[in-house]
PDB file of N, CA and C in Angstrom:
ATOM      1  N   UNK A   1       0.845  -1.158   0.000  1.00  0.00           N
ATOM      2  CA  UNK A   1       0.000   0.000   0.000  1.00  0.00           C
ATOM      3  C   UNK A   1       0.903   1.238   0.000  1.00  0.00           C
ATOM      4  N   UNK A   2       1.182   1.942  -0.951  1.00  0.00           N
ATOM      5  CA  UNK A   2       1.795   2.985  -1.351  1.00  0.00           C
ATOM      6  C   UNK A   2       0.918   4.695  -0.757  1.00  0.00           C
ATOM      7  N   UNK A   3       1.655   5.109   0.287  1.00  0.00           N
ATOM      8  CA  UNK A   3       0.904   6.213   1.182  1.00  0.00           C
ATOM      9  C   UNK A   3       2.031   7.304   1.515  1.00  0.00           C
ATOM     10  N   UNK A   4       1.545   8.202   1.820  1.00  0.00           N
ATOM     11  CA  UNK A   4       2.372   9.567   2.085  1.00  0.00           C
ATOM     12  C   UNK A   4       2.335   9.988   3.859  1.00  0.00           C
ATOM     13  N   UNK A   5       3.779  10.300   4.560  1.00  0.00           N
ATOM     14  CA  UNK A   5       3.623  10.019   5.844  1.00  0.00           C
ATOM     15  C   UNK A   5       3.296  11.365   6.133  1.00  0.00           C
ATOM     16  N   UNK A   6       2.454  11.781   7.128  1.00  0.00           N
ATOM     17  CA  UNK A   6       2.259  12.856   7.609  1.00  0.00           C
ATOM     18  C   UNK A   6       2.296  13.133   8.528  1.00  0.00           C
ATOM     19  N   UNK A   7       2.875  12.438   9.531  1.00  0.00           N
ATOM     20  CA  UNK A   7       3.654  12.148  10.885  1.00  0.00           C
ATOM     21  C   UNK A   7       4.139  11.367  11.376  1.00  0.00           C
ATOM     22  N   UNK A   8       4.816  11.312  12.528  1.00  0.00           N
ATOM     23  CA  UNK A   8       5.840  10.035  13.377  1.00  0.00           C
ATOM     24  C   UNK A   8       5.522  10.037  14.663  1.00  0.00           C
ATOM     25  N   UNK A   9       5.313   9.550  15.462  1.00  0.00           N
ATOM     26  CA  UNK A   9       5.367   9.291  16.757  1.00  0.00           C
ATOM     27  C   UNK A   9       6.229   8.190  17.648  1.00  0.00           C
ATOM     28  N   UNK A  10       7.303   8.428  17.921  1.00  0.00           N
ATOM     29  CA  UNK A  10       8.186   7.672  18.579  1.00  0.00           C
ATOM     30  C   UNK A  10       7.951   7.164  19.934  1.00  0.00           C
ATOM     31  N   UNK A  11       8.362   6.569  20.644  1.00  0.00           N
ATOM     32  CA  UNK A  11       8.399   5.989  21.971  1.00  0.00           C
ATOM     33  C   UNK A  11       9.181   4.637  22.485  1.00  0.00           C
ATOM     34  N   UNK A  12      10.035   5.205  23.257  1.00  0.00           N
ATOM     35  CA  UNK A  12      10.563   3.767  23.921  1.00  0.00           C
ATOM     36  C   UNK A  12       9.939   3.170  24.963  1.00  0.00           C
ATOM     37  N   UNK A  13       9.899   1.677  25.126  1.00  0.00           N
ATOM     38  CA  UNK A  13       9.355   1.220  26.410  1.00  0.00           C
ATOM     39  C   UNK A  13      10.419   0.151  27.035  1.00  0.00           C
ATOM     40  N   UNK A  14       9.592  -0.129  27.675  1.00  0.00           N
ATOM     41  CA  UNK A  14      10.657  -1.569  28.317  1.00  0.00           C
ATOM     42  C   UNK A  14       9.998  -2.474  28.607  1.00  0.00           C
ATOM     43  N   UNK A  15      10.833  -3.626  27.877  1.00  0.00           N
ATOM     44  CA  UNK A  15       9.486  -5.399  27.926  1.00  0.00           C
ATOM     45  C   UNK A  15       9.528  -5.375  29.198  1.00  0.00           C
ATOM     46  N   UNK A  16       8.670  -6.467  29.052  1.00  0.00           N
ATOM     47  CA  UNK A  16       8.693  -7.434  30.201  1.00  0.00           C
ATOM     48  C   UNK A  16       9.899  -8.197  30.518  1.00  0.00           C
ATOM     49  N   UNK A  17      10.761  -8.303  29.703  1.00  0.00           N
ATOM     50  CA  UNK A  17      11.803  -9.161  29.915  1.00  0.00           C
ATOM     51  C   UNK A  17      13.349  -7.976  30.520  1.00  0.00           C
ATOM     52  N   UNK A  18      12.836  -6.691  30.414  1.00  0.00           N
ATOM     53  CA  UNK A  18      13.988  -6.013  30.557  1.00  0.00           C
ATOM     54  C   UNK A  18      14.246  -5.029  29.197  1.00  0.00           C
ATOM     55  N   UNK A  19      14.412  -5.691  27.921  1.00  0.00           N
ATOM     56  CA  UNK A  19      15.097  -5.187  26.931  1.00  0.00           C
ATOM     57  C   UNK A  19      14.005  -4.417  26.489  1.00  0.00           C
ATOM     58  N   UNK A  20      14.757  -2.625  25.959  1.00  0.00           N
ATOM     59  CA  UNK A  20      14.175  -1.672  25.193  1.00  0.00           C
ATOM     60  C   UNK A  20      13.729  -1.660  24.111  1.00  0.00           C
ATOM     61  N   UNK A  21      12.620  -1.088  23.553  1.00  0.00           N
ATOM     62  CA  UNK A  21      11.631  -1.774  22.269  1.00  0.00           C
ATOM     63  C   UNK A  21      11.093  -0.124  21.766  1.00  0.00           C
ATOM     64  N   UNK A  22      11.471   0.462  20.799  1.00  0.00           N
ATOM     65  CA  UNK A  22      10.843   1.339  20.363  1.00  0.00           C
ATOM     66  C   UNK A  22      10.199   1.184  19.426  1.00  0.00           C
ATOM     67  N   UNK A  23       8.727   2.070  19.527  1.00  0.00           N
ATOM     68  CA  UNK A  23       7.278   1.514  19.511  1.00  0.00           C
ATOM     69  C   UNK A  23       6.931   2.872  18.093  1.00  0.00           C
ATOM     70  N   UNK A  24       6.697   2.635  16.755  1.00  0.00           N
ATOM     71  CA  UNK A  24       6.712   4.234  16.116  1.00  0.00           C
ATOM     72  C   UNK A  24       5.206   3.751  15.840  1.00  0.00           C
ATOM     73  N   UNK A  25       4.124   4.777  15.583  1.00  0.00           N
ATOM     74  CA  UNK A  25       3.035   5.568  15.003  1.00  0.00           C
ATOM     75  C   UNK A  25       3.388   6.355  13.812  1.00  0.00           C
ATOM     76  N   UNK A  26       3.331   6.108  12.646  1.00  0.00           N
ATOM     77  CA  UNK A  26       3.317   6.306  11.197  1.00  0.00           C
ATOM     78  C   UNK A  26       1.619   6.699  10.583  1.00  0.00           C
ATOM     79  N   UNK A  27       1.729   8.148  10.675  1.00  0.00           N
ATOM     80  CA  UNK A  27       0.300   8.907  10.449  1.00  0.00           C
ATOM     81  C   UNK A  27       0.435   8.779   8.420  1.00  0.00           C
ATOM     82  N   UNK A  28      -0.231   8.929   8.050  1.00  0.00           N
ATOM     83  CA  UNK A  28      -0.233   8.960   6.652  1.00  0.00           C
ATOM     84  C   UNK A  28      -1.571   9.203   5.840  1.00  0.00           C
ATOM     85  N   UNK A  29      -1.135   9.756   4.840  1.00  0.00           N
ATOM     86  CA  UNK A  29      -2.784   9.626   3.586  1.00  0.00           C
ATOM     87  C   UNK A  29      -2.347   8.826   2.616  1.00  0.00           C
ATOM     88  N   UNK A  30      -3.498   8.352   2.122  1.00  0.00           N
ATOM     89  CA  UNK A  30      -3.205   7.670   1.020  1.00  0.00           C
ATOM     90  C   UNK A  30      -4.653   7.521   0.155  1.00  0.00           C
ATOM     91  N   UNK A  31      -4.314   7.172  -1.452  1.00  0.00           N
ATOM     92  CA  UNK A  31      -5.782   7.576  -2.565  1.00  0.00           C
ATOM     93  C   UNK A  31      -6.390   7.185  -2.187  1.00  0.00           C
ATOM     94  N   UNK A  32      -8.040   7.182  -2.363  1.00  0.00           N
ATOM     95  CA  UNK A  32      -9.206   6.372  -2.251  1.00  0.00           C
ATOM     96  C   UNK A  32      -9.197   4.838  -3.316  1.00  0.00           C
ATOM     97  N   UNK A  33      -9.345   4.123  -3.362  1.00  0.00           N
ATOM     98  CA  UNK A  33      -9.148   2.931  -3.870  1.00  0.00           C
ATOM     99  C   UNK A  33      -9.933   3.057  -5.226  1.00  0.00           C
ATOM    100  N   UNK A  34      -9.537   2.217  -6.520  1.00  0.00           N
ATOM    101  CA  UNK A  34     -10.436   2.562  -7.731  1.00  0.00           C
ATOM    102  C   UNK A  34     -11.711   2.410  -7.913  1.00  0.00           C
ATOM    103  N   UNK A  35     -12.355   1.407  -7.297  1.00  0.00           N
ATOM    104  CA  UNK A  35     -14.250   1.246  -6.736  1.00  0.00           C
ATOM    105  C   UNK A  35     -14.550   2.748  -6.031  1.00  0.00           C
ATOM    106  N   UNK A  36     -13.904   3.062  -5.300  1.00  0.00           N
ATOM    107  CA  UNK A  36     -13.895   4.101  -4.471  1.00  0.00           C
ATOM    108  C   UNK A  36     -14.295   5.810  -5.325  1.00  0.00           C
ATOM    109  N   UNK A  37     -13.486   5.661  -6.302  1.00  0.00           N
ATOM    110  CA  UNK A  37     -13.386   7.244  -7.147  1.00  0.00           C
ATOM    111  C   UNK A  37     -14.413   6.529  -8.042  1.00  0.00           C
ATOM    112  N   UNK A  38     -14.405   5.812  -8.689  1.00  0.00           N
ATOM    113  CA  UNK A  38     -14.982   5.474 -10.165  1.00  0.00           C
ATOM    114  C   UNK A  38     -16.432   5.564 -10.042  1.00  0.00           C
ATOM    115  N   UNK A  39     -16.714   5.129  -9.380  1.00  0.00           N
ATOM    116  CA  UNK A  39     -18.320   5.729  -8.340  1.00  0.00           C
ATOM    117  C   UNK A  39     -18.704   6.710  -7.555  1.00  0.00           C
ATOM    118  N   UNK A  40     -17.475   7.803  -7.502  1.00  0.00           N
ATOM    119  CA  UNK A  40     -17.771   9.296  -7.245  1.00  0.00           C
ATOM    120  C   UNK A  40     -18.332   9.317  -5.807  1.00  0.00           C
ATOM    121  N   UNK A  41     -17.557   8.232  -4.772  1.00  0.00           N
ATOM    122  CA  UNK A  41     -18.178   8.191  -3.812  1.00  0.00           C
ATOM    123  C   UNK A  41     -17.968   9.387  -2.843  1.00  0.00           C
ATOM    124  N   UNK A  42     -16.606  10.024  -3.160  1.00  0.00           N
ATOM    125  CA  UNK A  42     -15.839  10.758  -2.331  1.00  0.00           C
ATOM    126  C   UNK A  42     -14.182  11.319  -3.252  1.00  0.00           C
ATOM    127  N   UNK A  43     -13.719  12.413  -2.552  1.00  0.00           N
ATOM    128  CA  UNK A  43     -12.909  13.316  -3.493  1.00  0.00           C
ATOM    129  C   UNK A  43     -11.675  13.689  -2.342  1.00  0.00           C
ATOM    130  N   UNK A  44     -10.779  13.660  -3.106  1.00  0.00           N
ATOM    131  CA  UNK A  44      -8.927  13.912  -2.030  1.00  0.00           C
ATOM    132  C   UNK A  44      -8.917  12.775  -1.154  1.00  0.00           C
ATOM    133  N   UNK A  45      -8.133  12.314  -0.526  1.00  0.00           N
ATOM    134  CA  UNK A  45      -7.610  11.624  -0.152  1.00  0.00           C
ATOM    135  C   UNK A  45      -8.150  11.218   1.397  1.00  0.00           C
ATOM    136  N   UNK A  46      -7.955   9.664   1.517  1.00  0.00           N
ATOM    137  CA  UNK A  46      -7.984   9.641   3.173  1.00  0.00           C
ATOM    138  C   UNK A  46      -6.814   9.547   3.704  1.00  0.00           C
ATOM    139  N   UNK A  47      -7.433   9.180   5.532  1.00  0.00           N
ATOM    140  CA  UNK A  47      -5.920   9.228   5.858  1.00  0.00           C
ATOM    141  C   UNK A  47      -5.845   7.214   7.055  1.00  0.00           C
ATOM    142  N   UNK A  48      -4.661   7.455   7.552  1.00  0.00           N
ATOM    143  CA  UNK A  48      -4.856   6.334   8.783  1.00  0.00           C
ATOM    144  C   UNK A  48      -3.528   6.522   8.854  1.00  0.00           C
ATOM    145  N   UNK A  49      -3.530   5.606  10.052  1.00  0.00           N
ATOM    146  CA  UNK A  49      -2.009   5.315  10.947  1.00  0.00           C
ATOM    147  C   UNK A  49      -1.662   3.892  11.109  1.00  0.00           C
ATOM    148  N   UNK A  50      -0.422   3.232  11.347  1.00  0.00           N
ATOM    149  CA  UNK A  50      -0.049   2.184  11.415  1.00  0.00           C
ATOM    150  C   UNK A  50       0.902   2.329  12.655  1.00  0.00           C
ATOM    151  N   UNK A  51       0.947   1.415  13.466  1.00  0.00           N
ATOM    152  CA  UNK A  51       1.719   1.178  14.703  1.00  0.00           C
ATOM    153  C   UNK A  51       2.534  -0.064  14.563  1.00  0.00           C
ATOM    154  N   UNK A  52       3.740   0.291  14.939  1.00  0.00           N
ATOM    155  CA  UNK A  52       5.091  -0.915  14.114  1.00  0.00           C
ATOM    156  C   UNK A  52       5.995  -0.993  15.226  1.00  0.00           C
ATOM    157  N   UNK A  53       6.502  -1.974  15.785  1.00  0.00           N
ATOM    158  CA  UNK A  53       8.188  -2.035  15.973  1.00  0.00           C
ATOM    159  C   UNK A  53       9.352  -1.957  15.137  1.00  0.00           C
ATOM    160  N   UNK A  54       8.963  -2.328  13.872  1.00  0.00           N
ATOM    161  CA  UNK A  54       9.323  -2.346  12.784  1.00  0.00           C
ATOM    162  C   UNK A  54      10.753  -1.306  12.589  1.00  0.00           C
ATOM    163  N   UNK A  55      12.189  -1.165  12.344  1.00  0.00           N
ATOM    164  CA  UNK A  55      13.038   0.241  12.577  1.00  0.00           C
ATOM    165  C   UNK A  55      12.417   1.316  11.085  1.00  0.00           C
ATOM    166  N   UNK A  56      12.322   2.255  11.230  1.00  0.00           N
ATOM    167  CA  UNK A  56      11.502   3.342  11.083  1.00  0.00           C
ATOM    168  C   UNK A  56      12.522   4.651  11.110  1.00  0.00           C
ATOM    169  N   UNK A  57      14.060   4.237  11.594  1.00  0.00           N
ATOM    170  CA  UNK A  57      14.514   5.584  11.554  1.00  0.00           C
ATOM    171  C   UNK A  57      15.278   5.957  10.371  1.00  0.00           C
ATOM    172  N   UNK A  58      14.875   5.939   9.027  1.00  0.00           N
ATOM    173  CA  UNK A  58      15.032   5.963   8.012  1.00  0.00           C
ATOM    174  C   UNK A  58      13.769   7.078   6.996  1.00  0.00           C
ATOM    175  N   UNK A  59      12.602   6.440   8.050  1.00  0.00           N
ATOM    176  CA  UNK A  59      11.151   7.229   7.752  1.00  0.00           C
ATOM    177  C   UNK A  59      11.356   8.738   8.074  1.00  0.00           C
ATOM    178  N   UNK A  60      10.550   9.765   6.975  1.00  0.00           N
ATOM    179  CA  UNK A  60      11.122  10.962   7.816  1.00  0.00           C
ATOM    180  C   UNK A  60       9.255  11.512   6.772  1.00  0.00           C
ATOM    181  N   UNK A  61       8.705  12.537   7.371  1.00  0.00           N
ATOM    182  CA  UNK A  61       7.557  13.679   6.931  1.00  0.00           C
ATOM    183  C   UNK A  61       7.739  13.765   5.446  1.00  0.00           C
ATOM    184  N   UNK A  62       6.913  13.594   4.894  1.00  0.00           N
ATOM    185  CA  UNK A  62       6.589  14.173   3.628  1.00  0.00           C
ATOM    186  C   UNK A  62       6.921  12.879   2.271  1.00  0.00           C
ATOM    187  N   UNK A  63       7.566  11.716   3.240  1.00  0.00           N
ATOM    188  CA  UNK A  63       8.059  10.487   2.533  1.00  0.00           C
ATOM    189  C   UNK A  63       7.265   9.934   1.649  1.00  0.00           C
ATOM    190  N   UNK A  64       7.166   8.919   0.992  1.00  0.00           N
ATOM    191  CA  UNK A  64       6.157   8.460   0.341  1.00  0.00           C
ATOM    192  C   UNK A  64       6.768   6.859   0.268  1.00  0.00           C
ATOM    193  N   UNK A  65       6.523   5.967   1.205  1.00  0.00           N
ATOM    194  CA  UNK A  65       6.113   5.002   0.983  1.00  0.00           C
ATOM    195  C   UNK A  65       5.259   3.407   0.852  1.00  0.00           C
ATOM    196  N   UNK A  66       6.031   2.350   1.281  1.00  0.00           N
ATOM    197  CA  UNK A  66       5.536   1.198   1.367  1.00  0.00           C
ATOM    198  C   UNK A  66       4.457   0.499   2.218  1.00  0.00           C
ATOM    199  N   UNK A  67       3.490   0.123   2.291  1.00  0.00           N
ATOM    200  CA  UNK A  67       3.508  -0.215   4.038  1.00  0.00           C
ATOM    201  C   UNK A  67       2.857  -1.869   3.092  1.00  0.00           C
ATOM    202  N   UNK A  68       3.832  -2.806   3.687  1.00  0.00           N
ATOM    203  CA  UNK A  68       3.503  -4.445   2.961  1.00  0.00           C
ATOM    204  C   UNK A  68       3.338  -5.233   4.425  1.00  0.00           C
ATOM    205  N   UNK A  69       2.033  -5.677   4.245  1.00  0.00           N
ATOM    206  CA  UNK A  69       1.673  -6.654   4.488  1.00  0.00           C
ATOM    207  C   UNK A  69       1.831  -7.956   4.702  1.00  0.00           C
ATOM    208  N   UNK A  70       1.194  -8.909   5.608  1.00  0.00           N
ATOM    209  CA  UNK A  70       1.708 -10.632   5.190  1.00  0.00           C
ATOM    210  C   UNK A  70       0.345 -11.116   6.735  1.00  0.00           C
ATOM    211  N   UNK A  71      -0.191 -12.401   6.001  1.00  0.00           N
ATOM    212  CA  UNK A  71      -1.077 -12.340   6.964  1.00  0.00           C
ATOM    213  C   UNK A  71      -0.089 -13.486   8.075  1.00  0.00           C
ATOM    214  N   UNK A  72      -1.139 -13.052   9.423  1.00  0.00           N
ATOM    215  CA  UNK A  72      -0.664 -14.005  11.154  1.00  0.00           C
ATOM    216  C   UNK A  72      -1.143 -15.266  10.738  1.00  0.00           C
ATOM    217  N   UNK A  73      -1.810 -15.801  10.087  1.00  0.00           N
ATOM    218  CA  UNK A  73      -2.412 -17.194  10.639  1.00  0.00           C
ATOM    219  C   UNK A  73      -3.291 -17.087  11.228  1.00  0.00           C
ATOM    220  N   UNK A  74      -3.727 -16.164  11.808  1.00  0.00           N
ATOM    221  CA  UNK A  74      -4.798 -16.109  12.984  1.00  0.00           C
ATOM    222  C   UNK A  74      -6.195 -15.254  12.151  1.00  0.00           C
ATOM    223  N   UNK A  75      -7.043 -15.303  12.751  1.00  0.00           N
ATOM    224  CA  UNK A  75      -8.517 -14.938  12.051  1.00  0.00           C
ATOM    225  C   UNK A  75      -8.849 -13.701  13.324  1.00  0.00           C
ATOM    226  N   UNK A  76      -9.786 -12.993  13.109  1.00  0.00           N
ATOM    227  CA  UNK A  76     -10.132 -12.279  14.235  1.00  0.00           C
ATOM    228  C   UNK A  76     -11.643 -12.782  14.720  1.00  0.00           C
ATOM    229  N   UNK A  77     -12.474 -11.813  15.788  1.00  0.00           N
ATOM    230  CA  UNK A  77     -13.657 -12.144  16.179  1.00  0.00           C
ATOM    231  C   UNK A  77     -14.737 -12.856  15.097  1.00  0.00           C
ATOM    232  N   UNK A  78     -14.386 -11.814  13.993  1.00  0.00           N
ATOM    233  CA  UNK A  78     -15.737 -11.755  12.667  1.00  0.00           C
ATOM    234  C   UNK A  78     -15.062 -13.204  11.882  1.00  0.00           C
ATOM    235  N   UNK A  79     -14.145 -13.377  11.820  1.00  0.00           N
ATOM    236  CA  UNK A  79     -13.873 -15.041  11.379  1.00  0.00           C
ATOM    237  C   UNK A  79     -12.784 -14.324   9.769  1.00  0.00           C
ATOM    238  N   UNK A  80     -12.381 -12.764   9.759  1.00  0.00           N
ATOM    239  CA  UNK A  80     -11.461 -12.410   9.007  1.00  0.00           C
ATOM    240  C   UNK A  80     -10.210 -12.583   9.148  1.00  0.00           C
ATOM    241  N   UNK A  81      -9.271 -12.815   8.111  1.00  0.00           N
ATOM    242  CA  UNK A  81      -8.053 -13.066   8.363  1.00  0.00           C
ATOM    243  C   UNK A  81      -7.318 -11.767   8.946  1.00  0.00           C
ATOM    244  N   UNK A  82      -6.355 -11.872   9.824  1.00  0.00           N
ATOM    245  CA  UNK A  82      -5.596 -10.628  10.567  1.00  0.00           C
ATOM    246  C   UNK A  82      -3.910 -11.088   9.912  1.00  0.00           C
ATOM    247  N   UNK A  83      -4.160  -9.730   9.345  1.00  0.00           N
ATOM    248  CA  UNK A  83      -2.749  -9.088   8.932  1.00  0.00           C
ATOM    249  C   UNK A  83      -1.451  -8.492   9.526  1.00  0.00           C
ATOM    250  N   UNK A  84      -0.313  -8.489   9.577  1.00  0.00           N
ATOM    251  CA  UNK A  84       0.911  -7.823  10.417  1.00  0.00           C
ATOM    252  C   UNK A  84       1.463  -6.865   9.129  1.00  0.00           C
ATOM    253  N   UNK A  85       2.115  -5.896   9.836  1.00  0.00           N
ATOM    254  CA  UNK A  85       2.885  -4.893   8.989  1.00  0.00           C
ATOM    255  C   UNK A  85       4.096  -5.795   8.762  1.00  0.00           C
ATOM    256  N   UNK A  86       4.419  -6.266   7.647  1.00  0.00           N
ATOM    257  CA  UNK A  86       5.610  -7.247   7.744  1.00  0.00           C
ATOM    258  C   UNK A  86       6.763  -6.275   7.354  1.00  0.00           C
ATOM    259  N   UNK A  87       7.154  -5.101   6.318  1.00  0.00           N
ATOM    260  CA  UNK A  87       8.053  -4.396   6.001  1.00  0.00           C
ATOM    261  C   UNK A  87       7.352  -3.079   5.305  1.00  0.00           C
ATOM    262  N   UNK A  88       8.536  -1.978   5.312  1.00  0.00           N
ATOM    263  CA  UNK A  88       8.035  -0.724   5.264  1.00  0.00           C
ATOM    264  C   UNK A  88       9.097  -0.054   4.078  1.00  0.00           C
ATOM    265  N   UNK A  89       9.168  -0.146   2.480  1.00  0.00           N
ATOM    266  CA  UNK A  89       9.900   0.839   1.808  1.00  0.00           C
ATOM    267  C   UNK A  89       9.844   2.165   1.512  1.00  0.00           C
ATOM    268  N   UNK A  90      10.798   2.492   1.257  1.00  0.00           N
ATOM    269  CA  UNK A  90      11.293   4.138   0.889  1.00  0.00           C
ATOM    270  C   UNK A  90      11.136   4.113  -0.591  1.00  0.00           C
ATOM    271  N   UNK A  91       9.829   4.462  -1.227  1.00  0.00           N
ATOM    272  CA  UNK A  91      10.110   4.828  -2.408  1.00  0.00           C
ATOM    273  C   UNK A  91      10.708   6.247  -3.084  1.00  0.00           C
ATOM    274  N   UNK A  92       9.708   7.153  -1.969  1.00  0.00           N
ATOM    275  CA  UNK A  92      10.101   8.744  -2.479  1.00  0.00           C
ATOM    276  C   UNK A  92      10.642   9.602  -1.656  1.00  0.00           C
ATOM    277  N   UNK A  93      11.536   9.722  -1.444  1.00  0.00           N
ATOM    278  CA  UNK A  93      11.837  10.430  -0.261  1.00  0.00           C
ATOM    279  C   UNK A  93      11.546  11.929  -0.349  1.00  0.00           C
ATOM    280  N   UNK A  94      11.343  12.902   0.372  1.00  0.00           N
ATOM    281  CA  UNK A  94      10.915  13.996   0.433  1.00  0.00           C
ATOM    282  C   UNK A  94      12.087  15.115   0.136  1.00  0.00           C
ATOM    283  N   UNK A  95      11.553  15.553  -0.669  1.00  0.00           N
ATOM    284  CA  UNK A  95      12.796  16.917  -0.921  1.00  0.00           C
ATOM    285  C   UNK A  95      12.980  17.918  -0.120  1.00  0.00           C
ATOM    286  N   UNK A  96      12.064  18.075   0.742  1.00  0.00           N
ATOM    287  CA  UNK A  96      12.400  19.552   0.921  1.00  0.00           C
ATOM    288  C   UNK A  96      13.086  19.198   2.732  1.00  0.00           C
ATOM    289  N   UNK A  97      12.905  20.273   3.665  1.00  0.00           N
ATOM    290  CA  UNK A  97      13.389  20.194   4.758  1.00  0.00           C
ATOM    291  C   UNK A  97      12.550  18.555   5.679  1.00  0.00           C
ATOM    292  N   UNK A  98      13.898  17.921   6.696  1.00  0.00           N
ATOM    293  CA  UNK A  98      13.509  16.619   6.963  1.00  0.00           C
ATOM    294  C   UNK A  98      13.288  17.528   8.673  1.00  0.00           C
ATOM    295  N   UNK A  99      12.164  16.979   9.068  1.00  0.00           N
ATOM    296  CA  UNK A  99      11.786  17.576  10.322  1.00  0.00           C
ATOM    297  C   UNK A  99      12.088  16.183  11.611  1.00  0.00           C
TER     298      UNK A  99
END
């Protein structure tokens, strides 16, 4: 899913086991899907966030990329399959100032 970041939210914690785990929030927009426009349901863009352990300090505002998928094995309540953020590319990186 190819999306544009429009914020970061960092945070370190500490497991349960001791060892430090930083936790990022990746705000982003991204197009309305082609069912979506082609039926004039709605116009500009939405948005959402993804929450990762995933390393992220490469990610910077205004970026434009990856967010790939891979499903758990596991199903949720409704009997749908549940997905993990498996990896995150850099397609476009942002030109102007990195905040």
């Amino acid at each position: 899913m190819k999306v544009t970041v429009l914020g970061i939210s960092r945070r370190e914690v500490e497991r349960k086991d001791g060892r430090k785990a930083v936790y990022t929030s990746i705000f982003y927009t991204e197009p309305f899907d082609e069912y979506t426009r082609s039926n004039q349901v709605c116009f500009g863009e939405k948005c959402g966030s993804v929450n990762t352990a995933l390393d992220t300090e490469t990610i910077h505002v205004g970026d434009e990329i990856s967010l790939d998928y891979a499903p758990t094995g596991f199903t949720s309540q409704d009997g749908k399959p549940e997905f993990r953020l498996q990896s995150i590319d850099l397609i476009n990186p942002f030109k102007g100032d990195k905040k």
